[in-house]
PDB file of N, CA and C in Angstrom:
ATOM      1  N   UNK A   1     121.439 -40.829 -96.267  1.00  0.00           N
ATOM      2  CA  UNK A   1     121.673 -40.168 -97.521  1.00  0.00           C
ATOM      3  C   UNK A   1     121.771 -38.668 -97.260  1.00  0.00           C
ATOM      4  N   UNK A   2     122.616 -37.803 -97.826  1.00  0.00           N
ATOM      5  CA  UNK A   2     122.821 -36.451 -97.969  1.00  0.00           C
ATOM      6  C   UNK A   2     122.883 -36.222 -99.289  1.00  0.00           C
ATOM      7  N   UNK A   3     122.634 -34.918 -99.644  1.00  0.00           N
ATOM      8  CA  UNK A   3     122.103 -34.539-100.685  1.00  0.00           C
ATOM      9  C   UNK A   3     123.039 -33.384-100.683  1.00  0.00           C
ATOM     10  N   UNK A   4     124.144 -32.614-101.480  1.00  0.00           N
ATOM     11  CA  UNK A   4     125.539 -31.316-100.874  1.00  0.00           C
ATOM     12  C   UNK A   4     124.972 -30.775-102.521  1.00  0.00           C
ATOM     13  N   UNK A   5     124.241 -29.133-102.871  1.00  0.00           N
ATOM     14  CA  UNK A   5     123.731 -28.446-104.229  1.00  0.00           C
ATOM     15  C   UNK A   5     124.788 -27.531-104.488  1.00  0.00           C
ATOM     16  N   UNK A   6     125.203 -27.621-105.354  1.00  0.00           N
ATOM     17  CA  UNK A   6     126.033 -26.222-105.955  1.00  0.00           C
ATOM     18  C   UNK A   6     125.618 -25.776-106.899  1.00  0.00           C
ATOM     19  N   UNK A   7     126.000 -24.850-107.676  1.00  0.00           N
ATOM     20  CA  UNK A   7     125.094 -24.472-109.007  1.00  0.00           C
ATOM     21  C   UNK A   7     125.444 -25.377-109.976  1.00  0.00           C
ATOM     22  N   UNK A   8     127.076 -25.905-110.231  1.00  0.00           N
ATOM     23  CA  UNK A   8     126.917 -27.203-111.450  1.00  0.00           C
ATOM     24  C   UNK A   8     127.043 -28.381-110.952  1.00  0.00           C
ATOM     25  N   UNK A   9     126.950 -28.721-109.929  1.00  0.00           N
ATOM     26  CA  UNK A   9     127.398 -29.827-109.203  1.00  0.00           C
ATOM     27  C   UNK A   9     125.976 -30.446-107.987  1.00  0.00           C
ATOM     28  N   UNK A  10     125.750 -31.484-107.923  1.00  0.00           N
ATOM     29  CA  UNK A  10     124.910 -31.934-107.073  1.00  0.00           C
ATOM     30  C   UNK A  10     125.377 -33.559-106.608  1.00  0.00           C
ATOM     31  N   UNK A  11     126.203 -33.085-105.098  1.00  0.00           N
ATOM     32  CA  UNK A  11     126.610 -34.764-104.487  1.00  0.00           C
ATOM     33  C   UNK A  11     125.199 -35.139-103.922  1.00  0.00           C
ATOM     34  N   UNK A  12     124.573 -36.736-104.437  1.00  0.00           N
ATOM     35  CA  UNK A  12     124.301 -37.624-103.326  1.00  0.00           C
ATOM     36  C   UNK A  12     125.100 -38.745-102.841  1.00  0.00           C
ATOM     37  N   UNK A  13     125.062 -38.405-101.204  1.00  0.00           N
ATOM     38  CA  UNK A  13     126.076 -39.299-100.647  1.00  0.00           C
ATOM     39  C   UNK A  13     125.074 -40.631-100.674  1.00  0.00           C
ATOM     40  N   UNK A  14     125.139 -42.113-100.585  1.00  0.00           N
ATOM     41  CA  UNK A  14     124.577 -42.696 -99.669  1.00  0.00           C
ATOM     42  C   UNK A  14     125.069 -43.857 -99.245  1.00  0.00           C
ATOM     43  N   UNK A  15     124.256 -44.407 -98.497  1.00  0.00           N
ATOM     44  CA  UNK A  15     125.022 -46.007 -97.568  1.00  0.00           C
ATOM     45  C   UNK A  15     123.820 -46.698 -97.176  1.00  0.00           C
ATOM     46  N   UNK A  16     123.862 -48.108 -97.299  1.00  0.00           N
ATOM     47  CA  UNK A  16     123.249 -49.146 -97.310  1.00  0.00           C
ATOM     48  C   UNK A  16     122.920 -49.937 -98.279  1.00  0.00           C
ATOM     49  N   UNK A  17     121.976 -50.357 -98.716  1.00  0.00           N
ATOM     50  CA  UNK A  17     121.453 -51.027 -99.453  1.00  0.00           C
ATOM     51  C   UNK A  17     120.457 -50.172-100.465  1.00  0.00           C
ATOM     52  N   UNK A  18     120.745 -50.260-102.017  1.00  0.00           N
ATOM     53  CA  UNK A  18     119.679 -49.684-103.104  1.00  0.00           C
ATOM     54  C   UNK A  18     119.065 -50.466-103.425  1.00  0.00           C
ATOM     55  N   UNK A  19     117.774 -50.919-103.142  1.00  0.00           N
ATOM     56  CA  UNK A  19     117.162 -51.717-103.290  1.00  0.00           C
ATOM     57  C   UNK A  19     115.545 -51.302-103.728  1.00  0.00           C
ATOM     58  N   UNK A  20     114.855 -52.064-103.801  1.00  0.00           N
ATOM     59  CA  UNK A  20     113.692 -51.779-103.941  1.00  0.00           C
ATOM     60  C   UNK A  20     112.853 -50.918-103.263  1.00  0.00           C
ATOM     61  N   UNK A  21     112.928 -51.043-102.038  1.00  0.00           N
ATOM     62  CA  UNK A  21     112.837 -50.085-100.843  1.00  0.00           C
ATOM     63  C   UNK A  21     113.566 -49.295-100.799  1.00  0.00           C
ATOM     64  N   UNK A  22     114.699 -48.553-100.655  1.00  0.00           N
ATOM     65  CA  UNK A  22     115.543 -47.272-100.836  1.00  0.00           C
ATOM     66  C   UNK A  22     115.442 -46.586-102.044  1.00  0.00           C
ATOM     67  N   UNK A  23     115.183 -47.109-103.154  1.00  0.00           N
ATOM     68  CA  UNK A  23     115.728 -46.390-104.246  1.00  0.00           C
ATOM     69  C   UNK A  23     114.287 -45.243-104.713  1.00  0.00           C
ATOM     70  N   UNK A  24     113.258 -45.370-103.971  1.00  0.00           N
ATOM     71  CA  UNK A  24     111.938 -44.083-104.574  1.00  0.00           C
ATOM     72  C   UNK A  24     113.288 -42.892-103.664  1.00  0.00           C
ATOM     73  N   UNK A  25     113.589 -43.265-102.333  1.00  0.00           N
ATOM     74  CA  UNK A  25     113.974 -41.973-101.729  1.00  0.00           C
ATOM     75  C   UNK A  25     115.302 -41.322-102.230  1.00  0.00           C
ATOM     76  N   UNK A  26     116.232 -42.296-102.897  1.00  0.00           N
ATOM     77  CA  UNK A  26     117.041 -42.016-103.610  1.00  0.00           C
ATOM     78  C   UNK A  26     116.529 -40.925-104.789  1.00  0.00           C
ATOM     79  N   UNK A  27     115.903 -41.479-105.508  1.00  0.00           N
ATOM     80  CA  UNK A  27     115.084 -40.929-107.021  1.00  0.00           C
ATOM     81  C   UNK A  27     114.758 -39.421-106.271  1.00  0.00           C
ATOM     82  N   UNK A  28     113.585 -39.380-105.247  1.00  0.00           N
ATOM     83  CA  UNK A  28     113.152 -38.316-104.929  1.00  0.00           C
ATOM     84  C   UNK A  28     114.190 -37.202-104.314  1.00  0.00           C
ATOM     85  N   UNK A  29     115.303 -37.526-104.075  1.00  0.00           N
ATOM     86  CA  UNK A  29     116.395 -36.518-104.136  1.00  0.00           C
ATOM     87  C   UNK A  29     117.004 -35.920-104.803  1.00  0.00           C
ATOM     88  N   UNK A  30     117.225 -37.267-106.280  1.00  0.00           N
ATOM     89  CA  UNK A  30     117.522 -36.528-107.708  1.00  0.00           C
ATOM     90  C   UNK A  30     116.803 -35.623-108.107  1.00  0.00           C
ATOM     91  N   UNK A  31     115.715 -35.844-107.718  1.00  0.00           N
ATOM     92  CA  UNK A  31     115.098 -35.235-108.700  1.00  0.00           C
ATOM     93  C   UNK A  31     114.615 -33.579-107.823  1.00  0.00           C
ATOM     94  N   UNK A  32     115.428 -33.645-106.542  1.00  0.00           N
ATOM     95  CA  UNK A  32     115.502 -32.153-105.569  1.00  0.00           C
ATOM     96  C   UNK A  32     116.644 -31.133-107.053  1.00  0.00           C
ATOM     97  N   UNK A  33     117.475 -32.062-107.564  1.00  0.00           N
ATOM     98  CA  UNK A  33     118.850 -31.648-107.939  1.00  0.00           C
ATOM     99  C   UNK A  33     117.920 -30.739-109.362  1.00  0.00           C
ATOM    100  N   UNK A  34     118.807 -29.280-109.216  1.00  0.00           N
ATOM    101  CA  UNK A  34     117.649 -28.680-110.465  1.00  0.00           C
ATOM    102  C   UNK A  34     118.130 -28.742-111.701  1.00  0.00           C
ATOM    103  N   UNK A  35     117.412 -29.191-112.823  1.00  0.00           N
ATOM    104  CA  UNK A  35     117.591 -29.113-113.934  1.00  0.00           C
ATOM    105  C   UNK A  35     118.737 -28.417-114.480  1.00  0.00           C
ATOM    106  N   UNK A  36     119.466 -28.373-115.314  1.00  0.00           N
ATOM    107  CA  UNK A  36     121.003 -27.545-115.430  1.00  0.00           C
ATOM    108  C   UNK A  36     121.949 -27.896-114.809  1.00  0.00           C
ATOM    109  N   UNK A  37     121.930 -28.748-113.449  1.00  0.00           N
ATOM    110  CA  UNK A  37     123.082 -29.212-113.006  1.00  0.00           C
ATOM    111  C   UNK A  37     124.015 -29.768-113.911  1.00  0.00           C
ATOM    112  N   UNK A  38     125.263 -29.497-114.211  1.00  0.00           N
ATOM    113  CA  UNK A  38     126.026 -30.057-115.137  1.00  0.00           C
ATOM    114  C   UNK A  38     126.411 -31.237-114.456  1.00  0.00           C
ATOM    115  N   UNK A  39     126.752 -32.070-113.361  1.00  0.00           N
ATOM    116  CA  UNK A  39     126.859 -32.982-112.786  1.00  0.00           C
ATOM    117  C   UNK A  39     126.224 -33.281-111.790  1.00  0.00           C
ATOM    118  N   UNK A  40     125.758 -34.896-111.626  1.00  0.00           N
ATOM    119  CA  UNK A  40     125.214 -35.423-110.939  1.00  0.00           C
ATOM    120  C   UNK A  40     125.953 -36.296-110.639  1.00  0.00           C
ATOM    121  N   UNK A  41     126.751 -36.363-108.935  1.00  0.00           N
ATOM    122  CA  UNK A  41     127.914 -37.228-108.741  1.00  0.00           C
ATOM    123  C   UNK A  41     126.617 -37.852-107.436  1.00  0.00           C
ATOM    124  N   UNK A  42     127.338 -39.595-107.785  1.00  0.00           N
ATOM    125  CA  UNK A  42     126.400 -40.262-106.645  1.00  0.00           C
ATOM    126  C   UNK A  42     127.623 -40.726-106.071  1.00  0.00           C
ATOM    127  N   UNK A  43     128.429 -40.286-104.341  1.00  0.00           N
ATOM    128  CA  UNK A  43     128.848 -40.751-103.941  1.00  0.00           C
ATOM    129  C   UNK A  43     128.449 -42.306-103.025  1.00  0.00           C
ATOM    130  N   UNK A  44     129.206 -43.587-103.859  1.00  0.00           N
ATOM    131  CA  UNK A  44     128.145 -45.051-103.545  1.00  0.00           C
ATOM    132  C   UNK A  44     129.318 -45.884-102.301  1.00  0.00           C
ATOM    133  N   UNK A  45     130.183 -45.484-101.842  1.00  0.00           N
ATOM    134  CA  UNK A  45     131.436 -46.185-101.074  1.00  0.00           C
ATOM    135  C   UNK A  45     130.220 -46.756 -99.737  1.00  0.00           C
ATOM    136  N   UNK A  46     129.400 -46.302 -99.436  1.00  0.00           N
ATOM    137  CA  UNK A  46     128.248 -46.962 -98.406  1.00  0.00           C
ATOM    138  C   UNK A  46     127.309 -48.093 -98.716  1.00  0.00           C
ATOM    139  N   UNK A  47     127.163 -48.127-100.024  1.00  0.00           N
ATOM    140  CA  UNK A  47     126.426 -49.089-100.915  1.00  0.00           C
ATOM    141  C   UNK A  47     126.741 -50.216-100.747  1.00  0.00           C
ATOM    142  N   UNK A  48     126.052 -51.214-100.091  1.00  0.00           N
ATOM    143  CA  UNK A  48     127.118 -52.789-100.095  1.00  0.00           C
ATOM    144  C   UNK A  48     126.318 -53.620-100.682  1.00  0.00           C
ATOM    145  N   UNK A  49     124.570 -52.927-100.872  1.00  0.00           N
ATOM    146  CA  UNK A  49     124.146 -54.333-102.235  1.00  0.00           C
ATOM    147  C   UNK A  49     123.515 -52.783-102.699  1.00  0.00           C
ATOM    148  N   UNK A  50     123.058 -53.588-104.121  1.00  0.00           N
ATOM    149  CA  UNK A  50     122.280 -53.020-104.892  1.00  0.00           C
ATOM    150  C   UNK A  50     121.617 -53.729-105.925  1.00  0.00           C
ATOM    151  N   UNK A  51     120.052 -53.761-106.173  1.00  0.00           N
ATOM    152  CA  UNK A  51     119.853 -54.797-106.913  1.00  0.00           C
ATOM    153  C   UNK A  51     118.995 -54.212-108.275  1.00  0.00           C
ATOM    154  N   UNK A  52     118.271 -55.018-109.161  1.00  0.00           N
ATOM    155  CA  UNK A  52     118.116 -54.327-110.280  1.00  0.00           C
ATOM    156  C   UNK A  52     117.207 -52.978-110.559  1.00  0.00           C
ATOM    157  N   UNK A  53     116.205 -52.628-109.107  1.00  0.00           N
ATOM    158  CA  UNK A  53     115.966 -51.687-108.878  1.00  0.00           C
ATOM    159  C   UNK A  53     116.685 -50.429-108.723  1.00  0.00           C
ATOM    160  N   UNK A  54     117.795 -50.709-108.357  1.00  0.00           N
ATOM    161  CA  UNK A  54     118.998 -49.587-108.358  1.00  0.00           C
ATOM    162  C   UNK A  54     119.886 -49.706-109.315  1.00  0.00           C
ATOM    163  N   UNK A  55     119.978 -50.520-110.339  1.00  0.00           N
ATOM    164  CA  UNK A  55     120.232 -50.169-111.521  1.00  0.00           C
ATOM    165  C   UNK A  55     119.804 -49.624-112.502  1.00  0.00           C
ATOM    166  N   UNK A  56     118.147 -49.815-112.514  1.00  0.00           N
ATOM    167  CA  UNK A  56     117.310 -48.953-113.098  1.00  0.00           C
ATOM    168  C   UNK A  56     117.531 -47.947-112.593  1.00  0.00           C
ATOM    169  N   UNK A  57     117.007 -47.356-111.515  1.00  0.00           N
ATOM    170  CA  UNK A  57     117.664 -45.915-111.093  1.00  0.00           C
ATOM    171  C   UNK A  57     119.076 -45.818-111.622  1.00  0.00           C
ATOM    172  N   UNK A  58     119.651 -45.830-111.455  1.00  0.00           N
ATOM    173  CA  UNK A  58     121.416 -45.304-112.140  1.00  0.00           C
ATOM    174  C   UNK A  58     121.179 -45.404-114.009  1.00  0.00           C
ATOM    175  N   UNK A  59     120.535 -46.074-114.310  1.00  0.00           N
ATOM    176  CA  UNK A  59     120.046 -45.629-116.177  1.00  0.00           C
ATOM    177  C   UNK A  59     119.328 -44.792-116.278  1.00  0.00           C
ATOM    178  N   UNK A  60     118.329 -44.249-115.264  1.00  0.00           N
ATOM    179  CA  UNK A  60     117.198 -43.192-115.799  1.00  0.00           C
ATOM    180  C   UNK A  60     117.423 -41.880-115.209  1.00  0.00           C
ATOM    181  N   UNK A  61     118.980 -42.019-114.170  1.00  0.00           N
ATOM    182  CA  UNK A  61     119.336 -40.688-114.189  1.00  0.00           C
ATOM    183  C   UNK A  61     120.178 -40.737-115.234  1.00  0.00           C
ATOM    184  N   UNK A  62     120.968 -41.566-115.202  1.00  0.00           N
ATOM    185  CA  UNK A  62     122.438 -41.309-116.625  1.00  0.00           C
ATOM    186  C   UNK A  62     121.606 -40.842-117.701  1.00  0.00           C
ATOM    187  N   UNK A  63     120.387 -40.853-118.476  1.00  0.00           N
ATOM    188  CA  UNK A  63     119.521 -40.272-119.187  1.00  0.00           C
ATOM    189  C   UNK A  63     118.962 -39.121-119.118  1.00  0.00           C
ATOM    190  N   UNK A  64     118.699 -39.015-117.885  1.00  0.00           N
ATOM    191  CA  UNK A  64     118.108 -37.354-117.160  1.00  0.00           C
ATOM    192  C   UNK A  64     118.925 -37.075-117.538  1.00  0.00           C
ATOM    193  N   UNK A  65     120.332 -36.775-117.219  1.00  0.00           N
ATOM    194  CA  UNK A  65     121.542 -35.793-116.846  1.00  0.00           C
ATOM    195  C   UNK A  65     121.647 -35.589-118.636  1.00  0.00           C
ATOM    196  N   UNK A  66     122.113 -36.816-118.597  1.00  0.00           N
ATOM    197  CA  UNK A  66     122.422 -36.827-120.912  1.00  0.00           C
ATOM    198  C   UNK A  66     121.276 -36.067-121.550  1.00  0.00           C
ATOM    199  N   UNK A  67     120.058 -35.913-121.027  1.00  0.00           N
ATOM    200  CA  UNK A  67     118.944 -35.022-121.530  1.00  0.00           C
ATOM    201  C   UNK A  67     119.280 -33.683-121.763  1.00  0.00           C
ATOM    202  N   UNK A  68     119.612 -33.319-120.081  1.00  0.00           N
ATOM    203  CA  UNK A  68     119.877 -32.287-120.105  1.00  0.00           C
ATOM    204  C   UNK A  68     121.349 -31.852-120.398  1.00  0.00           C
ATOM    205  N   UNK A  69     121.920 -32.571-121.019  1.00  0.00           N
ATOM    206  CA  UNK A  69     123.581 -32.146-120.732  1.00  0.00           C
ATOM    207  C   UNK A  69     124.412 -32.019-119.744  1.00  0.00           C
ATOM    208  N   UNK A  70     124.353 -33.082-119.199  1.00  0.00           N
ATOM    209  CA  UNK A  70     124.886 -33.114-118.237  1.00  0.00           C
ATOM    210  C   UNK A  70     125.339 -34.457-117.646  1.00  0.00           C
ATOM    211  N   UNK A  71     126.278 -34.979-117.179  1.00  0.00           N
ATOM    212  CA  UNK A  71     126.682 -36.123-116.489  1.00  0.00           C
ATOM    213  C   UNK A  71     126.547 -36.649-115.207  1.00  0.00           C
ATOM    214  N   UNK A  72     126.211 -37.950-115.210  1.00  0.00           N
ATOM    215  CA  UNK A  72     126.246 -38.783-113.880  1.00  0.00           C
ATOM    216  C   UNK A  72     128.071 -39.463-113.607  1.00  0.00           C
ATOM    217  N   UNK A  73     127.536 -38.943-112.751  1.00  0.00           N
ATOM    218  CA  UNK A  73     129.184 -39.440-111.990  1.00  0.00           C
ATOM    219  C   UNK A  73     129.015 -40.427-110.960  1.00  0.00           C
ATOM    220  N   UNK A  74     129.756 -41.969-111.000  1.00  0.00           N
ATOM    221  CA  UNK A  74     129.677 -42.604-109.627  1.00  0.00           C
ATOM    222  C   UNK A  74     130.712 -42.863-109.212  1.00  0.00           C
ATOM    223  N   UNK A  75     130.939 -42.528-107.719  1.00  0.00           N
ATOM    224  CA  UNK A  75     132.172 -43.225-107.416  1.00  0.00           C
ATOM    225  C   UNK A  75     132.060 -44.025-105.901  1.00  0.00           C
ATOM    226  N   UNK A  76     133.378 -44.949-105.650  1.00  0.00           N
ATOM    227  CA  UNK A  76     133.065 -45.311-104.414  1.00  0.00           C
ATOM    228  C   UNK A  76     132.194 -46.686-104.439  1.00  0.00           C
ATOM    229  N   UNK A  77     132.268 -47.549-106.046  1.00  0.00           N
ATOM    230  CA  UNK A  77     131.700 -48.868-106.003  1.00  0.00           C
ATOM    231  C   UNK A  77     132.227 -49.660-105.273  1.00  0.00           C
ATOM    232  N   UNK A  78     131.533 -49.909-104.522  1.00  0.00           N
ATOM    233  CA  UNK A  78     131.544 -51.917-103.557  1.00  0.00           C
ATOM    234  C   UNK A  78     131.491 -53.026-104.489  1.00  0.00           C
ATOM    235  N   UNK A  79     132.196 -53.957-104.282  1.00  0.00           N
ATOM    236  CA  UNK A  79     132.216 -54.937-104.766  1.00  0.00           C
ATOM    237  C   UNK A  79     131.139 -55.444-105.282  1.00  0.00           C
ATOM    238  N   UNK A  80     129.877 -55.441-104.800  1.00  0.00           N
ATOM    239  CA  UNK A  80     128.617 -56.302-105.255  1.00  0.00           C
ATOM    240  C   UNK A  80     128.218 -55.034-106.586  1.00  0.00           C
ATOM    241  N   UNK A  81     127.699 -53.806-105.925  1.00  0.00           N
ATOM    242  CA  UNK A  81     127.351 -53.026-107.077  1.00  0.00           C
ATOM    243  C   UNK A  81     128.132 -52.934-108.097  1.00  0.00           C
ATOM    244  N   UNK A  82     129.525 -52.656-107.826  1.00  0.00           N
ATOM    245  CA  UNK A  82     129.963 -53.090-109.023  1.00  0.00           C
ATOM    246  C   UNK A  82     130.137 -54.554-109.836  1.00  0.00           C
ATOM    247  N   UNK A  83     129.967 -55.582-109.259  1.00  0.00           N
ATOM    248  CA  UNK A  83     129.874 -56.376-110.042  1.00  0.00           C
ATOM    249  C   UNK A  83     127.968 -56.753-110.565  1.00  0.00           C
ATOM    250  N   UNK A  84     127.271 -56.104-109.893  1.00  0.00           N
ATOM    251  CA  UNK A  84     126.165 -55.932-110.839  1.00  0.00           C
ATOM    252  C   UNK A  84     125.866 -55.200-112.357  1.00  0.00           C
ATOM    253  N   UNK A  85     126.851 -54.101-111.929  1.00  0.00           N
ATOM    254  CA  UNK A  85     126.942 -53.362-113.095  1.00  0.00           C
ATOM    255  C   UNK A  85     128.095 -54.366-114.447  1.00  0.00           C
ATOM    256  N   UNK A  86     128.653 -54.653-113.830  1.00  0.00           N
ATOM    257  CA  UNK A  86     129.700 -55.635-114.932  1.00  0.00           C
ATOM    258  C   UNK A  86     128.620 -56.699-115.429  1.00  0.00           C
ATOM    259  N   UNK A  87     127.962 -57.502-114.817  1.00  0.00           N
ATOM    260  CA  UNK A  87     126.998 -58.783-115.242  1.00  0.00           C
ATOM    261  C   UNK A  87     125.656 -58.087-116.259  1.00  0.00           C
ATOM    262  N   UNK A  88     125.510 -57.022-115.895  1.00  0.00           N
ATOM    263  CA  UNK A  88     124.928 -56.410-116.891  1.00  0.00           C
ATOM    264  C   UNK A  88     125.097 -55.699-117.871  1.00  0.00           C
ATOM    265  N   UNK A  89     126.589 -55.594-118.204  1.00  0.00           N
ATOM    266  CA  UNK A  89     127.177 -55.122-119.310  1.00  0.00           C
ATOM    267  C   UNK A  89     126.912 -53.299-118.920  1.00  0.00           C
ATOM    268  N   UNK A  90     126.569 -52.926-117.867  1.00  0.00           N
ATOM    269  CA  UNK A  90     126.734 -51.646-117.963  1.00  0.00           C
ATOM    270  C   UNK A  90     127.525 -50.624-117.208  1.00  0.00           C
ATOM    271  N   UNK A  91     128.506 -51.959-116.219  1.00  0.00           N
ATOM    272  CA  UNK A  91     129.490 -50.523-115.664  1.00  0.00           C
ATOM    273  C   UNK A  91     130.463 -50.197-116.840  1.00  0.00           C
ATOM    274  N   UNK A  92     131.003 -50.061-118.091  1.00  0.00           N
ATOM    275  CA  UNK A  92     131.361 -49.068-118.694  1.00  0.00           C
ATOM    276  C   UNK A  92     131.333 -47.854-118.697  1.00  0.00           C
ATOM    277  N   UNK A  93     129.417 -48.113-119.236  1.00  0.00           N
ATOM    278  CA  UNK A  93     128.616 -47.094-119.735  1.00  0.00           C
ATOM    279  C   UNK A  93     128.025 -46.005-118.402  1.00  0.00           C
ATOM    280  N   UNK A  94     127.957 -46.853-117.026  1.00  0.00           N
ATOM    281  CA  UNK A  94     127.816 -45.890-116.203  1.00  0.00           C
ATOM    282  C   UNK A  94     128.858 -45.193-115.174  1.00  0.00           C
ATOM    283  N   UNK A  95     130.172 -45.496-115.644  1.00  0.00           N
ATOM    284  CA  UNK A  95     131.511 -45.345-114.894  1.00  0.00           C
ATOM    285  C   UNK A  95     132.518 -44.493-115.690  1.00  0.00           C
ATOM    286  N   UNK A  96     132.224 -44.444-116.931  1.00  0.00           N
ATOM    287  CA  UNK A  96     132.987 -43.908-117.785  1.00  0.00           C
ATOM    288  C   UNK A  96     133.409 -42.562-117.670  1.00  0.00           C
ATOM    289  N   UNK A  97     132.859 -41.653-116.632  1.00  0.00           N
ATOM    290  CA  UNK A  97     132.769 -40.506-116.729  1.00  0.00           C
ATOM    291  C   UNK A  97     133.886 -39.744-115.800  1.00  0.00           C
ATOM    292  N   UNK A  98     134.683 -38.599-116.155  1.00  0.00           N
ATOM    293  CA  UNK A  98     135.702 -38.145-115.693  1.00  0.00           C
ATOM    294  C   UNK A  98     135.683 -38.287-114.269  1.00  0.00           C
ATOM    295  N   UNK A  99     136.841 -38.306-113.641  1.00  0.00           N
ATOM    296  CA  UNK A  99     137.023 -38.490-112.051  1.00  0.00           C
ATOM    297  C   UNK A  99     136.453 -37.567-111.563  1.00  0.00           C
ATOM    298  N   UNK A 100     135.434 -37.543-109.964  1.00  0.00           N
ATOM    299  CA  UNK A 100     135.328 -36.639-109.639  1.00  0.00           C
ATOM    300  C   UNK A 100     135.989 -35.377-108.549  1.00  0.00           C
ATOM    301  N   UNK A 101     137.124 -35.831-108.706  1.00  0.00           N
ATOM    302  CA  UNK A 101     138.525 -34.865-108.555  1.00  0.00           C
ATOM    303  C   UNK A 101     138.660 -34.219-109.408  1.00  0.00           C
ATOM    304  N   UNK A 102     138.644 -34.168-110.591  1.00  0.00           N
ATOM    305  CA  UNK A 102     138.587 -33.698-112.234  1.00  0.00           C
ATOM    306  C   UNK A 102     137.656 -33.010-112.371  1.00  0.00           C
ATOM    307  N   UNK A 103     136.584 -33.030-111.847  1.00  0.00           N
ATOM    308  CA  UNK A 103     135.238 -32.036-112.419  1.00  0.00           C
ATOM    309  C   UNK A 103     135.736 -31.127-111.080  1.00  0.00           C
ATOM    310  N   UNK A 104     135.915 -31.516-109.909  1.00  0.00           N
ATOM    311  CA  UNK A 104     135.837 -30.371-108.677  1.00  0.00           C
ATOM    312  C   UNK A 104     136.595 -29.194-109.325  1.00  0.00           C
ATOM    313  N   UNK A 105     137.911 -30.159-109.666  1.00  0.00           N
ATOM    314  CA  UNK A 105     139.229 -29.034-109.786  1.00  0.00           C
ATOM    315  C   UNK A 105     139.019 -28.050-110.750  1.00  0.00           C
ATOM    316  N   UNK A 106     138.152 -28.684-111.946  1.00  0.00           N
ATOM    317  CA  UNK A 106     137.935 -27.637-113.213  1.00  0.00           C
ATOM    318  C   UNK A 106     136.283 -26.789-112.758  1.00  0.00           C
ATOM    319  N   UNK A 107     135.861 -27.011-111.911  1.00  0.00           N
ATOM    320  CA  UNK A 107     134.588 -26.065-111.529  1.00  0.00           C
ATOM    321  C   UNK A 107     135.450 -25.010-110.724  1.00  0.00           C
ATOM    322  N   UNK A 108     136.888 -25.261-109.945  1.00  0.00           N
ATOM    323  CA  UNK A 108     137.083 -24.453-109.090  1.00  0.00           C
ATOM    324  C   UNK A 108     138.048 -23.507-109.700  1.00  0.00           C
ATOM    325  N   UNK A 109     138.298 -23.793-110.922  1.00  0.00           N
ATOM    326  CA  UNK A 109     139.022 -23.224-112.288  1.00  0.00           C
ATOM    327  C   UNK A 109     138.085 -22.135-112.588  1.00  0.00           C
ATOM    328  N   UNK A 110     136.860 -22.129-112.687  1.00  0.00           N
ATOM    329  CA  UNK A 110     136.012 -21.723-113.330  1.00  0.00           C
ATOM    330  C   UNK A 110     135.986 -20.402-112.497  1.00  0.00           C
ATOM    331  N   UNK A 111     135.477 -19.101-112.924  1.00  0.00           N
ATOM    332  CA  UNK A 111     134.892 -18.299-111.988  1.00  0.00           C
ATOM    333  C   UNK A 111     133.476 -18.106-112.854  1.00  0.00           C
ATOM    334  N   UNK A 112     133.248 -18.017-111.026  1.00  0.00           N
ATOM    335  CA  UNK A 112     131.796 -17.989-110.794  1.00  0.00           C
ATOM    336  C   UNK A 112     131.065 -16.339-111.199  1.00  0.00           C
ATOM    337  N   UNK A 113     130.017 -16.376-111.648  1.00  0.00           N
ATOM    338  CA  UNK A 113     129.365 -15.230-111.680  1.00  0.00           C
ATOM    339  C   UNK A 113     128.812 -14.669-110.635  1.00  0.00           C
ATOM    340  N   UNK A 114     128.680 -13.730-110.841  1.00  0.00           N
ATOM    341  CA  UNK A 114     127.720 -12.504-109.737  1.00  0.00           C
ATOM    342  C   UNK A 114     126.860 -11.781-110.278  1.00  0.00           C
TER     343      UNK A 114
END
């Protein structure tokens, strides 16, 4: 897992399995990401299971972020995670969110302060 901070942006990369066992160290990285981040992108293309422990994690950040105003972004679903998220009626609700090509390009739109 890698963890890449910008001021509105916070990638976690990761690969393997989210499981019961991975997902505290997952969590404990989110929660490195500081408050105000306008996005929280979880790059998941390494992910090849994930089970309901890591779906809970992916609802209680999509909540963090919506707390604070701000969005979870996933991209890079595997077949299994994403079809966990479908059997549970919630990859809609946790996929729905603009491409993250789309947020880069409009942060790099943006100028930055000094």
């Amino acid at each position: 897992m890698t963890v890449d901070q910008q001021p509105d942006l916070a990638v976690i990369t990761m690969a393997g399995e989210m499981d019961l066992v991975t997902v505290p160290a997952v969590e404990k990285a989110a929660l490195l990401v500081p408050p105000g981040a306008k996005t929280l992108h979880l790059e998941m293309s390494g992910v090849s299971f994930m089970d309901s422990s890591g779906l809970n994690l992916l609802l209680r950040l999509r909540r963090r972020m919506h707390t604070e105003a701000g969005r979870l972004v996933l991209s890079g679903l595997q077949e299994q995670p994403a079809g966990v998220l479908r059997l549970t009626e919630t990859y809609e609700l946790l996929t729905k969110a603009e491409s993250i090509g789309a947020i880069l390009s409009a942060q790099r739109q943006t100028p930055s302060r000094v």
